[in-house]
Each structure stands twice: as structure tokens, then as C-alpha cells.
Protein backbone atom coordinates (compact mmCIF):
# COMPACT_ATOMS: atom_id res chain seq x y z
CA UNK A 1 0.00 0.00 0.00
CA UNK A 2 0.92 3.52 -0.71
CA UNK A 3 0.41 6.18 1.80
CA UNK A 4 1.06 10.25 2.09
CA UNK A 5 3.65 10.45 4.68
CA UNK A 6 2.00 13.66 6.50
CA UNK A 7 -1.18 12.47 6.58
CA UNK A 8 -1.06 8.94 6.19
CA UNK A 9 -4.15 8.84 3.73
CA UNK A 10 -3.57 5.77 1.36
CA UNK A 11 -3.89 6.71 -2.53
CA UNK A 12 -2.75 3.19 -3.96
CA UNK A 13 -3.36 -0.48 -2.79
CA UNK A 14 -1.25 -3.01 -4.59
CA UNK A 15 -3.23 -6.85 -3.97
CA UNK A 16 -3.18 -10.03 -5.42
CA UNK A 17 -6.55 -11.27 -5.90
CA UNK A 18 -8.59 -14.11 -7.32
CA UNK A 19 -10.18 -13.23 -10.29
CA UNK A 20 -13.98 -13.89 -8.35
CA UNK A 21 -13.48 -10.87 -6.31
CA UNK A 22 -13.43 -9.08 -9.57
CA UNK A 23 -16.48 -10.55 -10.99
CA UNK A 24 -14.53 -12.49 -13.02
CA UNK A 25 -14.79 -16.65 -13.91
CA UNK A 26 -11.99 -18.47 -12.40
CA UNK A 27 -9.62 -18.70 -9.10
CA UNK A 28 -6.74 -17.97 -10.92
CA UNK A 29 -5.07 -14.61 -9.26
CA UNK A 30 -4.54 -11.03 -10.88
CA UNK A 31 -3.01 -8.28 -9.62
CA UNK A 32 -4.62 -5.45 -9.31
CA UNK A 33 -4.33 -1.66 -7.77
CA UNK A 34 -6.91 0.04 -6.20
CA UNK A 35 -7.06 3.81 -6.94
CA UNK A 36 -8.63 7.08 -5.72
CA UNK A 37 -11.49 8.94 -8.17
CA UNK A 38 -14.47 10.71 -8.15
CA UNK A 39 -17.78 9.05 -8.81
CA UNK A 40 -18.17 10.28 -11.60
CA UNK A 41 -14.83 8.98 -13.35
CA UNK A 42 -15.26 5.80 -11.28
CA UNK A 43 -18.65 5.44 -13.55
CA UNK A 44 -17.25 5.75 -16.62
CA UNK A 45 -14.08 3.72 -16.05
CA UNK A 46 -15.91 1.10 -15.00
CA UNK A 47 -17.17 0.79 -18.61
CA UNK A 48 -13.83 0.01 -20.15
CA UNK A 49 -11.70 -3.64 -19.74
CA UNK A 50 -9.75 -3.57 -17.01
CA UNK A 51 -11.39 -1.49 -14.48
CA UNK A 52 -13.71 -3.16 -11.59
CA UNK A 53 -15.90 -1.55 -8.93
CA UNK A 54 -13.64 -1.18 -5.79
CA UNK A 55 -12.91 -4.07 -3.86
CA UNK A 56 -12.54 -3.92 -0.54
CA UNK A 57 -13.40 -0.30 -0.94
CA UNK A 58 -15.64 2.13 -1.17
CA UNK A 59 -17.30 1.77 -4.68
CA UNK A 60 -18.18 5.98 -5.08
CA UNK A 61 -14.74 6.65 -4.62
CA UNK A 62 -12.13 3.96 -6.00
CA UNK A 63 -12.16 1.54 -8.57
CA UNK A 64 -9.47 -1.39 -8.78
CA UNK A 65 -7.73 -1.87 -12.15
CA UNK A 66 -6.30 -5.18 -13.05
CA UNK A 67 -2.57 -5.00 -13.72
CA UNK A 68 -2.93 -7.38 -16.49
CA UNK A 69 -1.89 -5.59 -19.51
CA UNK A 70 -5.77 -4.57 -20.25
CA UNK A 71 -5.17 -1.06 -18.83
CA UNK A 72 -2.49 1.17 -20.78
CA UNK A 73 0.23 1.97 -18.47
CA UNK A 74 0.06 5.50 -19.08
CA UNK A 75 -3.86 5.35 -17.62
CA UNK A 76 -2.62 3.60 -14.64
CA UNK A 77 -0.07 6.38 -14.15
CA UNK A 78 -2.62 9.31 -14.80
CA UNK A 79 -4.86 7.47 -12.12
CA UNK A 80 -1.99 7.62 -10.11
CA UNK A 81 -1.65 10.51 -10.16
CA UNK A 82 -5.29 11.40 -9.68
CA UNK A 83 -5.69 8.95 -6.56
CA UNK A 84 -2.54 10.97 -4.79
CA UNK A 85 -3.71 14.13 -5.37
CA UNK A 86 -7.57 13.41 -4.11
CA UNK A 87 -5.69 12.15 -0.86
CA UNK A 88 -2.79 14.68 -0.21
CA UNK A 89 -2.93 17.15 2.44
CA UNK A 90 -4.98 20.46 2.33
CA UNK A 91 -3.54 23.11 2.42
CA UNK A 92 -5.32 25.71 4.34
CA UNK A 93 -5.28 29.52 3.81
CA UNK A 94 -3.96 31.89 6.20
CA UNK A 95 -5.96 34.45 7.80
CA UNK A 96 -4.52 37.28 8.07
């Protein structure tokens, strides 16, 4: 699992996972990540290959993507990069 180090918020979960917690036929295992998103990307991912309602998860907020080869790598890393920046800190504004 990857976690912010200030505020210990996870944005990625690395698992290994039989494919029937995915939905899928089969026992044989996949690895998959679970990711960070708002509902309404969530919705629309979930129409492509690859992408799976969250397991373990909330389902408005995170999908899991199987590691597979089905999702371009450069998605993953854009969902990445989404997932850590829905989690970071906030920064608050001064008063002053």
C-alpha cells in the first residue's frame, strides 16, 4: 500500500486477488491496484476492460484496475496521479 507520509491517507493499494473478487470466472489470481477517483470517473471507467468496482473499498470513490496488460500503463499512471492528489494534504489559507 501507498500512503502520504503527513497524513497517512492511502492513494494506492497493490493486492493479489482471485479473479472472483473481480467478478470475473476463475480462481486464478490477478493483480490489481486500487485507486482514488471521483464518482463520476469511477462510472465511466468502469465501462472500459480492465477497471472493476472497488474491492474492498468504497465503490463511489475507487475503482481497482487489473494489472494485467488490459489497462495502458500511461492510464494507470494518470490514475496515479489522480488517486494521490484526491488524498494529499490540504492546504489551508492563512488568515490574516
Amino acid at each position: 500500500m501507498f500512503r502520504h507520509s503527513s497524513n497517512q491517507k492511502w492513494f494506492a493499494v497493490i493486492m493479489d486477488l482471485p479473479k472472483s473478487k473481480l467478478g470475473l470466472q476463475g480462481e486464478e489470481r490477478v493483480d490489481a491496484v486500487n485507486l482514488k477517483c471521483g464518482p463520476i470517473l469511477a462510472g465511466s471507467l468502469l465501462m472500459e476492460n480492465g477497471f472493476f468496482p472497488a474491492y474492498h473499498m468504497r465503490k463511489d470513490s475507487w475503482i481497482t484496475v487489473a494489472l494485467d496488460g488490459s489497462v495502458a500503463d500511461d492510464k494507470i499512471k494518470m490514475l496515479l496521479d489522480v488517486s494521490y492528489q484526491a488524498t494529499a494534504p490540504k492546504v489551508r489559507k492563512k488568515k490574516g
